[in-house]
N, C-alpha and C. Protein backbone atom coordinates (compact mmCIF):
# COMPACT_ATOMS: atom_id res chain seq x y z
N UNK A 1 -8.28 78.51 67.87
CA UNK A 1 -8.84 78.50 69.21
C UNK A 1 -8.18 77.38 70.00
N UNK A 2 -7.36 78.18 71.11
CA UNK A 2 -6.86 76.97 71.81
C UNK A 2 -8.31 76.24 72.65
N UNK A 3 -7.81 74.85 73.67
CA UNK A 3 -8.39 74.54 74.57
C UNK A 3 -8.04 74.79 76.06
N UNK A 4 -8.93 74.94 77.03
CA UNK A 4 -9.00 75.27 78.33
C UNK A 4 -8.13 73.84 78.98
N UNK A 5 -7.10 74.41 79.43
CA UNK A 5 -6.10 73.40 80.48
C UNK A 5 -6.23 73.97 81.67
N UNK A 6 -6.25 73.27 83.21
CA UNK A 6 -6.57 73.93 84.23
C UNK A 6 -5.03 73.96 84.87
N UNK A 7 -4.75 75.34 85.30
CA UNK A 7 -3.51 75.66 85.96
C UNK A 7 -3.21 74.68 86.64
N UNK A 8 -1.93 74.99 86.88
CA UNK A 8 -1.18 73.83 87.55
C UNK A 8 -1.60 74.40 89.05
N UNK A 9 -1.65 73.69 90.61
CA UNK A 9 -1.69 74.68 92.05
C UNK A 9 -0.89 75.47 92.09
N UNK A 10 -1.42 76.59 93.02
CA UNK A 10 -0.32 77.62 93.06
C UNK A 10 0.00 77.55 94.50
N UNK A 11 -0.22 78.72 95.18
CA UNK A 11 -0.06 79.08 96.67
C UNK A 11 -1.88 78.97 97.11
N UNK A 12 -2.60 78.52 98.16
CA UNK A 12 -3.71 78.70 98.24
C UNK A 12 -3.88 80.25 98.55
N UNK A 13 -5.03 80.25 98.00
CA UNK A 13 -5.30 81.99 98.01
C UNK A 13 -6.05 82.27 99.33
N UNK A 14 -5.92 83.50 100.31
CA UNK A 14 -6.82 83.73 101.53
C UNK A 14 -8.00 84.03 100.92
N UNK A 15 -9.07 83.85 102.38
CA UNK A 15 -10.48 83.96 102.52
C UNK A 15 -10.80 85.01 101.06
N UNK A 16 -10.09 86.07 101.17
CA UNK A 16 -10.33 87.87 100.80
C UNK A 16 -10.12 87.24 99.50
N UNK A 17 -9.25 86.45 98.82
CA UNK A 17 -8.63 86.58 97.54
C UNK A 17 -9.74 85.82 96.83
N UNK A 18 -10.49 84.58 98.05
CA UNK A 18 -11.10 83.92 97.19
C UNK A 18 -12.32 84.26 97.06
N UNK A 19 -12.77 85.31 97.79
CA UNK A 19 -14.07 85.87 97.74
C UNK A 19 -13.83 86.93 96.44
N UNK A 20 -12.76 87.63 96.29
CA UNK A 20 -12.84 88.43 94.83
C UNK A 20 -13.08 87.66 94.19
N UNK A 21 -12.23 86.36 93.76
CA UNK A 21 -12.24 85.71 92.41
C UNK A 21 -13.84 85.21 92.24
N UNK A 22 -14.15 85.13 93.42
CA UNK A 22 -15.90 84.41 93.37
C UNK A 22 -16.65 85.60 92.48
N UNK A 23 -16.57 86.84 93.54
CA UNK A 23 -17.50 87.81 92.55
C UNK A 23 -17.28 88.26 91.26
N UNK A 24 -15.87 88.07 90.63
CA UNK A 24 -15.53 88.10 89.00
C UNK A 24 -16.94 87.15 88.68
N UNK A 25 -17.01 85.49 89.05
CA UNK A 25 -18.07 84.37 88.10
C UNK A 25 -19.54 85.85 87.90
N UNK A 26 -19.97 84.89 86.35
CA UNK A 26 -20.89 85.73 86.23
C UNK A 26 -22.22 85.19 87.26
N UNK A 27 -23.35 85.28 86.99
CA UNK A 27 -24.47 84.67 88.00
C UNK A 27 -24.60 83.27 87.79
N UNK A 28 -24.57 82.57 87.10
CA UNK A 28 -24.85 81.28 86.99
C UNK A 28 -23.99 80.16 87.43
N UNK A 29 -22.68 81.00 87.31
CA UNK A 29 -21.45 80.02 87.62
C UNK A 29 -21.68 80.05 89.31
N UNK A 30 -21.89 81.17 90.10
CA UNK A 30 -22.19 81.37 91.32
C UNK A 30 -22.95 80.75 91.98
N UNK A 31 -24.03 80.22 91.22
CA UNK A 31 -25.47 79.32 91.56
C UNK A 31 -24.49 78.00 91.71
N UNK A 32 -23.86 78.19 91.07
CA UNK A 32 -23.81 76.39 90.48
C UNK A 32 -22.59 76.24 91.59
N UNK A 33 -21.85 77.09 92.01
CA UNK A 33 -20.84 76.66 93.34
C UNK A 33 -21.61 76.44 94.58
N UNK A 34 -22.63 77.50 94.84
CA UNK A 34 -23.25 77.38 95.66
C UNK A 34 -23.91 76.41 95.91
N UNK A 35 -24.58 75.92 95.15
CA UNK A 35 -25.23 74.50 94.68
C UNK A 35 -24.76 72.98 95.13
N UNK A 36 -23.31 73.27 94.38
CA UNK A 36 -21.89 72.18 94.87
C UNK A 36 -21.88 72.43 95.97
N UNK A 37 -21.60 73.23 96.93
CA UNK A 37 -21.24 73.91 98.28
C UNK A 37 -22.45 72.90 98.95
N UNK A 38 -23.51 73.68 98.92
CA UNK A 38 -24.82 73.16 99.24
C UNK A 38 -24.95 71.71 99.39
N UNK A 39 -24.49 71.05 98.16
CA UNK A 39 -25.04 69.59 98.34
C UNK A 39 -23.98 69.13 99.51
N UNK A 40 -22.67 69.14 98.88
CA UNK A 40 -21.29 68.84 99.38
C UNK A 40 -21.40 68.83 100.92
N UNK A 41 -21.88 69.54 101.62
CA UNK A 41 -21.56 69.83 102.99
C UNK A 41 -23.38 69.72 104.37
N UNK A 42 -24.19 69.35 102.95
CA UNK A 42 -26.12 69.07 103.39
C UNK A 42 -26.67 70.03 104.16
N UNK A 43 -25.99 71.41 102.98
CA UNK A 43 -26.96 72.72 103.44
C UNK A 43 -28.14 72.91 102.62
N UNK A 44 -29.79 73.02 103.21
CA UNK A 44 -30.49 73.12 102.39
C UNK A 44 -30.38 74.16 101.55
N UNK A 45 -31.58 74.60 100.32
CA UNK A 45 -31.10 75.58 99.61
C UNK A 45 -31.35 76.96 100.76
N UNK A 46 -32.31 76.91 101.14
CA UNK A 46 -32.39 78.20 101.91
C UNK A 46 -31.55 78.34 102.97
N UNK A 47 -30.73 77.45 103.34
CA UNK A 47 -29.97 78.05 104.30
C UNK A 47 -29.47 79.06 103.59
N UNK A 48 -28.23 79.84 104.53
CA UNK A 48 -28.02 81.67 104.16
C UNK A 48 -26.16 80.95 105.05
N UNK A 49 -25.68 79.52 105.06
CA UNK A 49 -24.61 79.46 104.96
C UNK A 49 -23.61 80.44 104.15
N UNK A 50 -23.70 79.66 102.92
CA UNK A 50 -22.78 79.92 101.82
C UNK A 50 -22.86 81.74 101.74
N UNK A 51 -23.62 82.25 101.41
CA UNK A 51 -23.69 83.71 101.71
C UNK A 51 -23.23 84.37 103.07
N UNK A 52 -22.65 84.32 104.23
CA UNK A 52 -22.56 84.23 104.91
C UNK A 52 -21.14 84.28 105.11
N UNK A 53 -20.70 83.02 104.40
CA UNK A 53 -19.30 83.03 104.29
C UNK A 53 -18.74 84.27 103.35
N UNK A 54 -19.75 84.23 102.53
CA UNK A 54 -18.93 85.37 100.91
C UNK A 54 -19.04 86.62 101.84
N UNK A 55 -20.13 86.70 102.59
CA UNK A 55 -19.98 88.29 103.36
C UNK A 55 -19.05 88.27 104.10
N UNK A 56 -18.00 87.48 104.88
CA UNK A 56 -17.33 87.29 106.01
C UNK A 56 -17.62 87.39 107.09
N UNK A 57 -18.98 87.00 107.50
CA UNK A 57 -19.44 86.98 108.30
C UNK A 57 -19.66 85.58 109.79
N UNK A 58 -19.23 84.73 108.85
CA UNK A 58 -18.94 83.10 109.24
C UNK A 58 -17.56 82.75 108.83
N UNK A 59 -16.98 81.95 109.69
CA UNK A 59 -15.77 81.11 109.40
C UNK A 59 -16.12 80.15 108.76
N UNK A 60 -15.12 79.25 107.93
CA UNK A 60 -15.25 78.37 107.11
C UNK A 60 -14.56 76.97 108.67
N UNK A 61 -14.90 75.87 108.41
CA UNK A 61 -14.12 74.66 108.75
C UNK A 61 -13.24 74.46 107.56
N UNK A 62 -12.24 73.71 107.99
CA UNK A 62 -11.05 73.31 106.52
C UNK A 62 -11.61 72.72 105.46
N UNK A 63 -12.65 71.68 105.48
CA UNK A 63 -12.70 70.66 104.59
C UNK A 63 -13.46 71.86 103.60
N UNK A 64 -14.58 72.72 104.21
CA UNK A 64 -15.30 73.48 103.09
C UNK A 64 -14.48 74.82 102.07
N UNK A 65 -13.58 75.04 103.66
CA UNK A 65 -12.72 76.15 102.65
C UNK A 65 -11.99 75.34 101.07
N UNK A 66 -11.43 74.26 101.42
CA UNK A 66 -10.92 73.53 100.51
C UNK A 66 -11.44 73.33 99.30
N UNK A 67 -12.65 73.03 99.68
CA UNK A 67 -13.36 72.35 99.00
C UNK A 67 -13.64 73.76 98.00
N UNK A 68 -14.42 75.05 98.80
CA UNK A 68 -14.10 76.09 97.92
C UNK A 68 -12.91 76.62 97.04
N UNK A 69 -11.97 76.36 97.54
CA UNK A 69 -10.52 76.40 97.22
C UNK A 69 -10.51 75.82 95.70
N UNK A 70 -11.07 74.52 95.65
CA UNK A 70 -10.82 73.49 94.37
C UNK A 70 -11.90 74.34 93.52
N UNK A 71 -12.81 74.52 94.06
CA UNK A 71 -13.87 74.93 92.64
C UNK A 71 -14.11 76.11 92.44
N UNK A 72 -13.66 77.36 93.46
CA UNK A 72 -13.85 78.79 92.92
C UNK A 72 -12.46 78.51 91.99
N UNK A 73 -11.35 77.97 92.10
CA UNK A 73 -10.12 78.24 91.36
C UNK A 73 -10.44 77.99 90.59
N UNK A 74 -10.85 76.39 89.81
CA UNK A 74 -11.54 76.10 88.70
C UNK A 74 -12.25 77.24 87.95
N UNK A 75 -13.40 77.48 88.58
CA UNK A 75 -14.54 78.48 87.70
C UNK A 75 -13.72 79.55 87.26
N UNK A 76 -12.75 80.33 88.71
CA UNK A 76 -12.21 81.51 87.93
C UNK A 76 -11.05 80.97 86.68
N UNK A 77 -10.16 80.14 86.83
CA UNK A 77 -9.07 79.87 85.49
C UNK A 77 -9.75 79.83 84.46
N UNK A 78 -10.78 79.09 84.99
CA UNK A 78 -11.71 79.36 83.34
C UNK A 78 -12.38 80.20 82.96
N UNK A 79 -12.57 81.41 84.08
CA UNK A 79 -13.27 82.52 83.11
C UNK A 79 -12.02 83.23 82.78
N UNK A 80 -10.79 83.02 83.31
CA UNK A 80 -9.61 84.52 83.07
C UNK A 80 -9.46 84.04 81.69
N UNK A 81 -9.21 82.37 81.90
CA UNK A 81 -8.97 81.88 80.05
C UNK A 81 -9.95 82.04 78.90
N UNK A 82 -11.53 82.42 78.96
CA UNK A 82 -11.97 82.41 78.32
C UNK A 82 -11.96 83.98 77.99
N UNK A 83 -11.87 84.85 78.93
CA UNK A 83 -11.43 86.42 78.73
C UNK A 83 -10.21 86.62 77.44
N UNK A 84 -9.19 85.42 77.71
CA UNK A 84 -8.32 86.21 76.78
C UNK A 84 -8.64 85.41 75.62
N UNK A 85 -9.24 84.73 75.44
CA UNK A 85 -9.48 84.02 73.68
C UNK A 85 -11.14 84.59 73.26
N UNK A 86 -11.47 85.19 73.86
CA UNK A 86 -12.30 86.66 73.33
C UNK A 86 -11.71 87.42 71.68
């Protein structure tokens, strides 16, 4: 069993690419970005931000896209890597 190394950057992925890779996470990993998202930027929990964005229904400002940028990439490398050592 190897160990999980996190890709090196690639090209940043658009809005569309990073909203697929979001809906690959299973439910919990989703909570827990949202969560990050949430604290990160002092959306309460009920705001309907973060959802909002995943529908494309809201624009992002840079710092949050980014910020999504760093941790949907994260969550997904690590689920594609844990897919193939299945």
């Amino acid at each position: 069993m190897s160990t999980y190394q996190p890709q090196t950057p690639g090209p940043t992925p658009t809005i569309s690419e990073l909203i697929e890779k979001f809906r690959v996470l299973n439910q919990r990993t989703k909570n827990r970005v949202r969560r990050e998202f949430n604290d990160k930027f002092g959306y309460s929990d009920s705001d309907t931000t973060f959802q909002r964005l995943m529908e494309r229904r809201l624009f992002l400002c840079y710092d949050e896209y980014l910020f999504l940028v760093d941790t949907i990439l994260l969550h997904y490398d690590f689920y594609v890597w844990a897919k193939k050592e299945q």
